[in-house]
Protein backbone atom coordinates (compact mmCIF):
# COMPACT_ATOMS: atom_id res chain seq x y z
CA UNK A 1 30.03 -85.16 6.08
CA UNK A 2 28.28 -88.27 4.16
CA UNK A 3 25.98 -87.72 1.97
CA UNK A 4 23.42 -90.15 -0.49
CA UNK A 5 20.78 -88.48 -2.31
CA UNK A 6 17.83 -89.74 -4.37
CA UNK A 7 19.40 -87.38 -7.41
CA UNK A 8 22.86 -87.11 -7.63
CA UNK A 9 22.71 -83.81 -9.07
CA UNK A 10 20.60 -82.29 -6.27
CA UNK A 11 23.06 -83.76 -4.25
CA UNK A 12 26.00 -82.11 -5.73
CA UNK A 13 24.88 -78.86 -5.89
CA UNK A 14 23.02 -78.74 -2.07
CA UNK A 15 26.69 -80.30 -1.04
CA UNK A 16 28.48 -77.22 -1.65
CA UNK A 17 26.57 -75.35 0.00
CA UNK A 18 25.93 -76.65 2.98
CA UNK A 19 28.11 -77.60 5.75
CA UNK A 20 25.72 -80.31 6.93
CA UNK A 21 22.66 -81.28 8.05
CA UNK A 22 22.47 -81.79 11.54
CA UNK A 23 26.76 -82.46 10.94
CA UNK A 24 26.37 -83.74 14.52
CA UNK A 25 26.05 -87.59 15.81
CA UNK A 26 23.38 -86.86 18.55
CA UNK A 27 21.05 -89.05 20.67
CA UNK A 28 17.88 -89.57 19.60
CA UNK A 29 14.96 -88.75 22.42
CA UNK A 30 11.51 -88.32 21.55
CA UNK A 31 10.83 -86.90 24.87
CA UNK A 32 10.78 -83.18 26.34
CA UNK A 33 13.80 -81.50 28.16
CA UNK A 34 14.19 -78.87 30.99
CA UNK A 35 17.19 -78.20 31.91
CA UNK A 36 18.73 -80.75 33.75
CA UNK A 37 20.65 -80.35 37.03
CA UNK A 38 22.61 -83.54 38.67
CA UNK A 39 19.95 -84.70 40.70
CA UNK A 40 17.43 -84.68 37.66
CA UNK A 41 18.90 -87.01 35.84
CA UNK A 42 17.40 -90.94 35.30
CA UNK A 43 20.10 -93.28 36.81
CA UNK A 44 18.41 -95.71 34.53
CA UNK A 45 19.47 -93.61 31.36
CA UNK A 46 23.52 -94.06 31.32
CA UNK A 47 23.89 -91.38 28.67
CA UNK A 48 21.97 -88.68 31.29
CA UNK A 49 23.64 -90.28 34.11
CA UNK A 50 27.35 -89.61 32.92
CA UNK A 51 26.32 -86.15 31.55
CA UNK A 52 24.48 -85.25 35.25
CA UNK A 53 27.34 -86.96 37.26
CA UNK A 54 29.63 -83.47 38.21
CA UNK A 55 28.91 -80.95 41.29
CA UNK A 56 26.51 -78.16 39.89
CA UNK A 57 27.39 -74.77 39.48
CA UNK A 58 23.76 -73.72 39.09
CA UNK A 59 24.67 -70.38 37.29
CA UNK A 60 25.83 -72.03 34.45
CA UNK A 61 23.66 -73.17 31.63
CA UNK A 62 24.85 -75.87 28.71
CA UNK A 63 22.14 -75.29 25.57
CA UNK A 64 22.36 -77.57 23.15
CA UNK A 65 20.84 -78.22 19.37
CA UNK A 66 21.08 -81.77 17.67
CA UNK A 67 19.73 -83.10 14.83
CA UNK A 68 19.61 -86.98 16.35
CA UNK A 69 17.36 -85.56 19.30
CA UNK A 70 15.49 -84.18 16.91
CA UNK A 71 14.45 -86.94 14.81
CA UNK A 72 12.63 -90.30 14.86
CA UNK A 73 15.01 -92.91 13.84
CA UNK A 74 13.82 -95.38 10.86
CA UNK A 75 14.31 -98.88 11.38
CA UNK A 76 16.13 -98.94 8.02
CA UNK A 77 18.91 -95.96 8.93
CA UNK A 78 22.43 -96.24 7.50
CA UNK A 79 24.96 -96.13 10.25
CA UNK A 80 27.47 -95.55 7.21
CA UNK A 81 25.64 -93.26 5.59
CA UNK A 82 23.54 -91.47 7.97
CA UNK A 83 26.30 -91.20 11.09
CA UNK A 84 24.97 -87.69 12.14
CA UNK A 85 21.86 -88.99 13.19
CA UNK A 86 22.93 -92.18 15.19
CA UNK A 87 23.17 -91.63 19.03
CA UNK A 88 25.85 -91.14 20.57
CA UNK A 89 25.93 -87.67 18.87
CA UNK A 90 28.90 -84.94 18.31
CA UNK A 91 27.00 -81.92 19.33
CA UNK A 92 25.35 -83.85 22.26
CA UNK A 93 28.59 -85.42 23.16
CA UNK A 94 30.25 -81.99 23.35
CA UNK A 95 27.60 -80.64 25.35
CA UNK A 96 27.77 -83.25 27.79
CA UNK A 97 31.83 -82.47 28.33
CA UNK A 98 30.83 -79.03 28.75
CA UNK A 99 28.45 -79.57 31.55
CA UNK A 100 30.78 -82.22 33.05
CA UNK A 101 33.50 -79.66 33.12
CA UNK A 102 31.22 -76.40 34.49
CA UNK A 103 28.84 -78.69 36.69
CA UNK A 104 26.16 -76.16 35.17
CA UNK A 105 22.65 -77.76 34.10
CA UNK A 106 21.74 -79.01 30.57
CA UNK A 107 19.15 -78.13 28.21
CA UNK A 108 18.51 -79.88 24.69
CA UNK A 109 16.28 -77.90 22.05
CA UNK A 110 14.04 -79.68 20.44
CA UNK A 111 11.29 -79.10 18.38
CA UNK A 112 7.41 -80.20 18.59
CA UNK A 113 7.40 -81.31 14.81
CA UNK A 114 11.05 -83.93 14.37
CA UNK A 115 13.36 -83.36 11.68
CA UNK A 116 13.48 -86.65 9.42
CA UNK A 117 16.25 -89.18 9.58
CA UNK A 118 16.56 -89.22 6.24
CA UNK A 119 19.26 -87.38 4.73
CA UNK A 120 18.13 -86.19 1.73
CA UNK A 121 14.47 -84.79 3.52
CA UNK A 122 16.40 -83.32 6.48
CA UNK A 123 18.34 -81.38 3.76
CA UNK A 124 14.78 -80.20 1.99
CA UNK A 125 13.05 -79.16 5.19
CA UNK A 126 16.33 -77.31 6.63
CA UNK A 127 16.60 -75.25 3.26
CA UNK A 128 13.04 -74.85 3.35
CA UNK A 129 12.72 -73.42 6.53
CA UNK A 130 15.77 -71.24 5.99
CA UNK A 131 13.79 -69.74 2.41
CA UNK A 132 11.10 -69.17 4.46
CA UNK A 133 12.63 -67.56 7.70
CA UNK A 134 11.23 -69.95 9.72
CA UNK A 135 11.29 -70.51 13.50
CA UNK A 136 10.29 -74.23 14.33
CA UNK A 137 7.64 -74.69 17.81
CA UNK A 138 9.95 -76.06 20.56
CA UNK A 139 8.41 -78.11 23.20
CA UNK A 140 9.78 -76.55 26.08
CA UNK A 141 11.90 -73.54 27.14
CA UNK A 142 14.39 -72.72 29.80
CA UNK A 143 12.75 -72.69 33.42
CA UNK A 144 13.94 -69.59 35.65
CA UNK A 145 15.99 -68.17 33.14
CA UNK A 146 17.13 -65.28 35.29
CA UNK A 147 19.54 -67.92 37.68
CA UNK A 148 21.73 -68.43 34.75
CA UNK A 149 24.71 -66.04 34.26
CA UNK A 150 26.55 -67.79 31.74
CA UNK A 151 24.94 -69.84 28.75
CA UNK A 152 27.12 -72.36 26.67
CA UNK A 153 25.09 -72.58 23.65
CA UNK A 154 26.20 -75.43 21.23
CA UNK A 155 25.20 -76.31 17.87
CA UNK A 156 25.52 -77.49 14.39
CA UNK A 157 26.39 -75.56 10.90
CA UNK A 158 23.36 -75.40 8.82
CA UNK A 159 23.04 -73.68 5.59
CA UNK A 160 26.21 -71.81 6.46
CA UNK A 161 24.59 -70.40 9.54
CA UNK A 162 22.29 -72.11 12.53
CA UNK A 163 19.52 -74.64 12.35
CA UNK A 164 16.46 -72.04 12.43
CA UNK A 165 15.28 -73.84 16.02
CA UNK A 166 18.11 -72.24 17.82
CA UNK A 167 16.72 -69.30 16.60
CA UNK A 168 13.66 -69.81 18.20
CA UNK A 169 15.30 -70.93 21.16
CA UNK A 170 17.13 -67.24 21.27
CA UNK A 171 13.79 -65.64 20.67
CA UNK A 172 11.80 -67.26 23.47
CA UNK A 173 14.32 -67.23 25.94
CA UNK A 174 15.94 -63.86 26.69
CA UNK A 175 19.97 -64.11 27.09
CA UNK A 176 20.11 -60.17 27.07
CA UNK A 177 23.14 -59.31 29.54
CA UNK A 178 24.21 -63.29 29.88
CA UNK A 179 27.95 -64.25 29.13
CA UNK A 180 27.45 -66.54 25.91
CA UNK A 181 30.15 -69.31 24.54
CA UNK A 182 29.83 -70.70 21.93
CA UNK A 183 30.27 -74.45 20.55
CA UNK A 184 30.27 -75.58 17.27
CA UNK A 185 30.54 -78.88 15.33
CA UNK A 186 30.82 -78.46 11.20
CA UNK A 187 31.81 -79.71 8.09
CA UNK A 188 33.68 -77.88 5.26
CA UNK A 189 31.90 -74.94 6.20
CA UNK A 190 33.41 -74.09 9.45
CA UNK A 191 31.71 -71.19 11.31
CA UNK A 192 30.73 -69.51 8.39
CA UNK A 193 27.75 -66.68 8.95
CA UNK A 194 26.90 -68.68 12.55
CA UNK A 195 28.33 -66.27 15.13
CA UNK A 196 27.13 -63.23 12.89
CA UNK A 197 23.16 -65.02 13.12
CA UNK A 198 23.48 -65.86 16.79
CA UNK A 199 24.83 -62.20 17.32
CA UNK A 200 22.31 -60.42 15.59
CA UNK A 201 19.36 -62.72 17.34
CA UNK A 202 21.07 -61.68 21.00
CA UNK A 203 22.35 -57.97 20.66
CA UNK A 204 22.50 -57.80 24.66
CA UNK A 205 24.30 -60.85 25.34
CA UNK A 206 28.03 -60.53 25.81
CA UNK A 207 29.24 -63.09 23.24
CA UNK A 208 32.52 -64.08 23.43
CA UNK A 209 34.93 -64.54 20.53
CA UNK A 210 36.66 -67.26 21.97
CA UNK A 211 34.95 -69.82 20.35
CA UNK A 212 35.27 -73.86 20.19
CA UNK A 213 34.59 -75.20 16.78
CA UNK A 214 35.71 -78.32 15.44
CA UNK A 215 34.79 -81.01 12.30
CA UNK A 216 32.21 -83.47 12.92
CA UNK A 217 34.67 -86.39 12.48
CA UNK A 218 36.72 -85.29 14.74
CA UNK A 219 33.88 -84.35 17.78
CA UNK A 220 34.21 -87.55 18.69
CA UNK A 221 37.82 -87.50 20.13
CA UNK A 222 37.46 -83.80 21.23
CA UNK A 223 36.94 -84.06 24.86
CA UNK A 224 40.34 -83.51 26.04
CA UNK A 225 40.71 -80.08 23.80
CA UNK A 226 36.50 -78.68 25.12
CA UNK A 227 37.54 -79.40 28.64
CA UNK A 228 40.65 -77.42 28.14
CA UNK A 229 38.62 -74.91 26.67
CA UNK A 230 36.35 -74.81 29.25
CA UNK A 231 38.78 -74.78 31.82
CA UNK A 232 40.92 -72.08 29.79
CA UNK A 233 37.50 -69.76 29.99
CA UNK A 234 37.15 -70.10 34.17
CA UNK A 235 34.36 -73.07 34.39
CA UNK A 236 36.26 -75.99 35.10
CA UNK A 237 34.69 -78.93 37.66
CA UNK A 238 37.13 -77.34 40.16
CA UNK A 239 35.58 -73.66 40.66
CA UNK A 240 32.49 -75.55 41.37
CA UNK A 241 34.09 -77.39 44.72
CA UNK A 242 35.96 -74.74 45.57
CA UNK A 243 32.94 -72.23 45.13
CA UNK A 244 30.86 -74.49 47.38
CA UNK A 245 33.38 -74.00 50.36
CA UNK A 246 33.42 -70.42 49.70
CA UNK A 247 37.03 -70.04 48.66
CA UNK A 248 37.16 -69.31 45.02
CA UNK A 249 37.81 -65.76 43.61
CA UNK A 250 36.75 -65.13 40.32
CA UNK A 251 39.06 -62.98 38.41
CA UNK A 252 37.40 -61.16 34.71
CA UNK A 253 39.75 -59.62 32.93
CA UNK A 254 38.22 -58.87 29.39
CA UNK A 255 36.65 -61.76 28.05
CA UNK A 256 38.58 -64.28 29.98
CA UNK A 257 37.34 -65.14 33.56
CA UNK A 258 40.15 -66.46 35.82
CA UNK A 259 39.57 -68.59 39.11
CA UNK A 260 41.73 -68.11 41.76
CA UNK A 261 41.94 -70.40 45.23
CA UNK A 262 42.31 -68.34 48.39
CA UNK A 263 44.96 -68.27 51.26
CA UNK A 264 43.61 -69.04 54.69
CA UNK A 265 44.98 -65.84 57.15
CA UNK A 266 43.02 -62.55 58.28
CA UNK A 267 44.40 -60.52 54.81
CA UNK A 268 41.97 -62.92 53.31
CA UNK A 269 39.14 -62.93 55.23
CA UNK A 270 39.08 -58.59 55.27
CA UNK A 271 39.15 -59.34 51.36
CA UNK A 272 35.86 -61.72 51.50
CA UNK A 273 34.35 -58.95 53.84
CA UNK A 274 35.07 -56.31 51.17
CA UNK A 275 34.06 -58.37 48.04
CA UNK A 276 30.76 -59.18 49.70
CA UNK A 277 28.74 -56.04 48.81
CA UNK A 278 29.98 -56.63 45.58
CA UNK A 279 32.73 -57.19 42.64
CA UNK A 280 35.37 -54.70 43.17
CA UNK A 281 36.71 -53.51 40.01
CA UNK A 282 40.67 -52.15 40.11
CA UNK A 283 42.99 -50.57 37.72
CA UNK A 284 46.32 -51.84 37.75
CA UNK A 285 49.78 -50.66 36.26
CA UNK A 286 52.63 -52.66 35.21
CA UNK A 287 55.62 -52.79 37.40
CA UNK A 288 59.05 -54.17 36.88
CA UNK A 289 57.90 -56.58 34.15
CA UNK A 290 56.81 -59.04 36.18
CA UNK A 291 53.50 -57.99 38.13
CA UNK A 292 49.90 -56.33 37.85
CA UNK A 293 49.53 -54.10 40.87
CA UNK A 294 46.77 -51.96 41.80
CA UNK A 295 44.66 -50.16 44.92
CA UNK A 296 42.22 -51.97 46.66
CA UNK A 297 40.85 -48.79 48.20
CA UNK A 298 41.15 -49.07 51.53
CA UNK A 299 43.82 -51.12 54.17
CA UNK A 300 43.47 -54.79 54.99
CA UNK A 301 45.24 -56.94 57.36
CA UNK A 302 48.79 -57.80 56.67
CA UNK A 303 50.44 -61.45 57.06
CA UNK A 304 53.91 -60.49 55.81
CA UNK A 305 56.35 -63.26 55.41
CA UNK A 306 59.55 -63.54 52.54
CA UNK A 307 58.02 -65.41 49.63
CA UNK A 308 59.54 -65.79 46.49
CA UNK A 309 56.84 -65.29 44.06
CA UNK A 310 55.23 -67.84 41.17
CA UNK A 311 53.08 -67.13 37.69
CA UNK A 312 49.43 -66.90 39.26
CA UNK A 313 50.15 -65.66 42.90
CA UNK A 314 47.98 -62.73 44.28
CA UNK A 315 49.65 -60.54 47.08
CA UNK A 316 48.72 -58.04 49.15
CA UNK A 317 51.38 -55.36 49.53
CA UNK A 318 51.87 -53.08 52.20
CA UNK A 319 48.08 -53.46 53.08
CA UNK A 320 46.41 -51.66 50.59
CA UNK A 321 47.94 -52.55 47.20
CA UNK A 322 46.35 -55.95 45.04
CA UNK A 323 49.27 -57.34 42.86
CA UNK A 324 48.99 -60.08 40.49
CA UNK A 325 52.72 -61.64 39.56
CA UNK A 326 53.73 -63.77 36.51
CA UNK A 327 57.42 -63.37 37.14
CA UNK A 328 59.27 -64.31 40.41
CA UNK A 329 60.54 -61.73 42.87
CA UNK A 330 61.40 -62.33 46.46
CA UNK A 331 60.25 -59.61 49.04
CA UNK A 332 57.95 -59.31 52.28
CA UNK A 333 54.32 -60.07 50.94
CA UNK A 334 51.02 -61.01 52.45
CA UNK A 335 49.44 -64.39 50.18
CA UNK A 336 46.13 -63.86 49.16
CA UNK A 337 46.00 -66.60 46.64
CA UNK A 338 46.91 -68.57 43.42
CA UNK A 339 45.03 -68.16 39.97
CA UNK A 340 44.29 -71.84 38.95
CA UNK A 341 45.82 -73.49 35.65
CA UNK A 342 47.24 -70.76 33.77
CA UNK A 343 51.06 -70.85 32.44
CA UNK A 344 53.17 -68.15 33.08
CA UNK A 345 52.72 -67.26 28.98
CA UNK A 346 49.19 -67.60 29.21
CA UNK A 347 48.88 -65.40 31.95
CA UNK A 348 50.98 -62.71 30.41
CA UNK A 349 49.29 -62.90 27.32
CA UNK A 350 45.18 -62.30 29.00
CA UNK A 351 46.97 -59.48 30.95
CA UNK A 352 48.60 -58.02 27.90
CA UNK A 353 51.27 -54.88 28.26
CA UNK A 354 50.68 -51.74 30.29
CA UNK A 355 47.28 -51.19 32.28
CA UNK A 356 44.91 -53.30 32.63
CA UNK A 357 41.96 -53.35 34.08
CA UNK A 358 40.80 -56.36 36.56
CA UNK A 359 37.16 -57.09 38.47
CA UNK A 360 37.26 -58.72 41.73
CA UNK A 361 33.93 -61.22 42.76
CA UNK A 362 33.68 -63.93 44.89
CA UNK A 363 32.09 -66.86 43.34
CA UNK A 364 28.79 -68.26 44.33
């Protein structure tokens, strides 16, 4: 984080306690936001263009806050100095991998009244509006709310905590029962009180504590480690294609939410019937340390042939059993699918030892 103050002293002592000031590089934009899906985006603007160019997955919502879209830039701004505010921005360029990645629809905060460019007067109205409590006007607020399920919400370390407009972004647009990520950029500060704030504003939302954070000089080469995050958490671009052609099954197990792509044979098509009055959820049991395997409930179709099984293959056993495998056996199975880009570790590790408990959905 840079810093030049008018007082040196001031400047020393607000340093240490503040992780920075907007401690993004964001675009600056005067103008209002909704949240944008592909085919809202300006093909004259190159910045919307590449961050509207991927499939939608219109339950998916990327919320961002910047400082650069919040402020009007001064002819006289140090690029040195002042990087956080000079477009392209760290928070903004996050966000924009994230909605790449999900294909969900992006939203900037912004506030009626801008933030100054200046460093030193973004620093006094941020601490003042902290003292005070203060939740800033925005100019607009989510449209149809209720189509998102899941909310990416990204954002800078202020004053060891939020900027106080995401706060009134959490206040006027209800998350309650929403599956939240989280996204941060930061200085020295790191997290620090954010997820506690955001948590306490949202008490209904299911926040998860898988969390990408990184420092704000190194946002800017960060887009290979988000996407894996994203695609780590069950977003990537690829659910999105396959969810269009109807062949995706989502797998939530805890926290994590797995994709899976489906077989093509009758077993899989009595599973689609089933799964379409609803997610299914089933308790499974570890067997022979290498598979998950629990009751579907009822008999499907079987399609036995000998496979020898992979990390990530679903099977249907003797018509009525769901078994997930991350060690390879050989036997008579019916395919049902493959769980998409997860290691053999990785997918021990989100299925843990003994039972565990897994919920069945189709995507949409």
């Amino acid at each position: 984080m840079k810093k030049r103050g008018t007082a040196l002293l001031l400047a020393l002592i607000l340093g240490i306690c503040m992780a920075g000031c907007g401690a993004q590089s964001e675009e600056t934009d005067d103008s209002s936001q909704t949240a944008q899906t592909p085919d809202d985006t300006d093909t004259g603007n190159s910045q919307e263009e590449e961050q509207g160019s991927a499939g939608g997955q219109g339950n998916v919502l990327v919320a961002y806050f910047s400082w650069a879209d919040n402020a009007v830039l001064e002819d006289d701004v140090d690029a040195v100095s002042s990087p956080s505010v000079i477009p392209p921005g760290n928070v903004q360029q996050l966000a924009g991998w994230v909605q790449e990645e999900t294909g969900g629809d992006l939203f900037s905060i912004k506030v009626t009244d801008p933030y100054p460019s200046d460093w030193d007067e973004c620093l006094d109205r941020a601490n003042e509006e902290v003292s005070e409590d203060t939740r800033p006007e925005l100019t607009e607020n989510v449209e149809n709310l209720d189509q998102y399920d899941t909310v990416f919400l990204g954002y800078p370390n202020w004053w060891y905590g939020v900027p106080m407009a995401l706060l009134s972004f959490l206040e006027n647009n209800d998350l309650s029962g929403k599956d939240v990520y989280l996204f941060c950029s930061h200085g020295t500060g790191g997290l620090a009180d954010s997820v506690d704030i955001i948590t306490e504003a949202v008490p209904d939302a299911e926040i998860s504590d898988n969390i990408f954070d990184c420092y704000e000089e190194d946002a800017s080469s960060s887009e290979e480690v988000i996407r894996e995050w994203v695609q780590e958490l069950g977003y990537s671009g690829a659910q999105s294609e396959d969810a269009v052609q109807g062949n995706t099954l989502n797998l939530q197990i805890g926290d994590t939410v797995l994709t899976a792509e489906l077989a093509d044979n009758s077993s899989v098509d009595a599973l689609r019937e089933m799964l379409s009055a609803g997610p299914l959820e089933i308790d499974m049991q570890d067997y022979g340390d290498m598979e998950k395997v629990g009751s579907l409930g009822q008999d499907l179709p079987v399609n036995d042939e000998q496979i020898t099984t992979e990390a990530g293959d679903l099977i249907l056993y003797q018509g009525n059993s769901f078994v997930i495998y991350y060690a390879p056996n050989t036997w008579n199975f019916t395919r049902l699918g493959k769980i998409n880009g997860v290691s053999a570790e990785e997918l021990q590790d989100i299925l843990g030892e003994g039972d565990v408990t897994v919920t069945l959905s189709l995507a949409e």
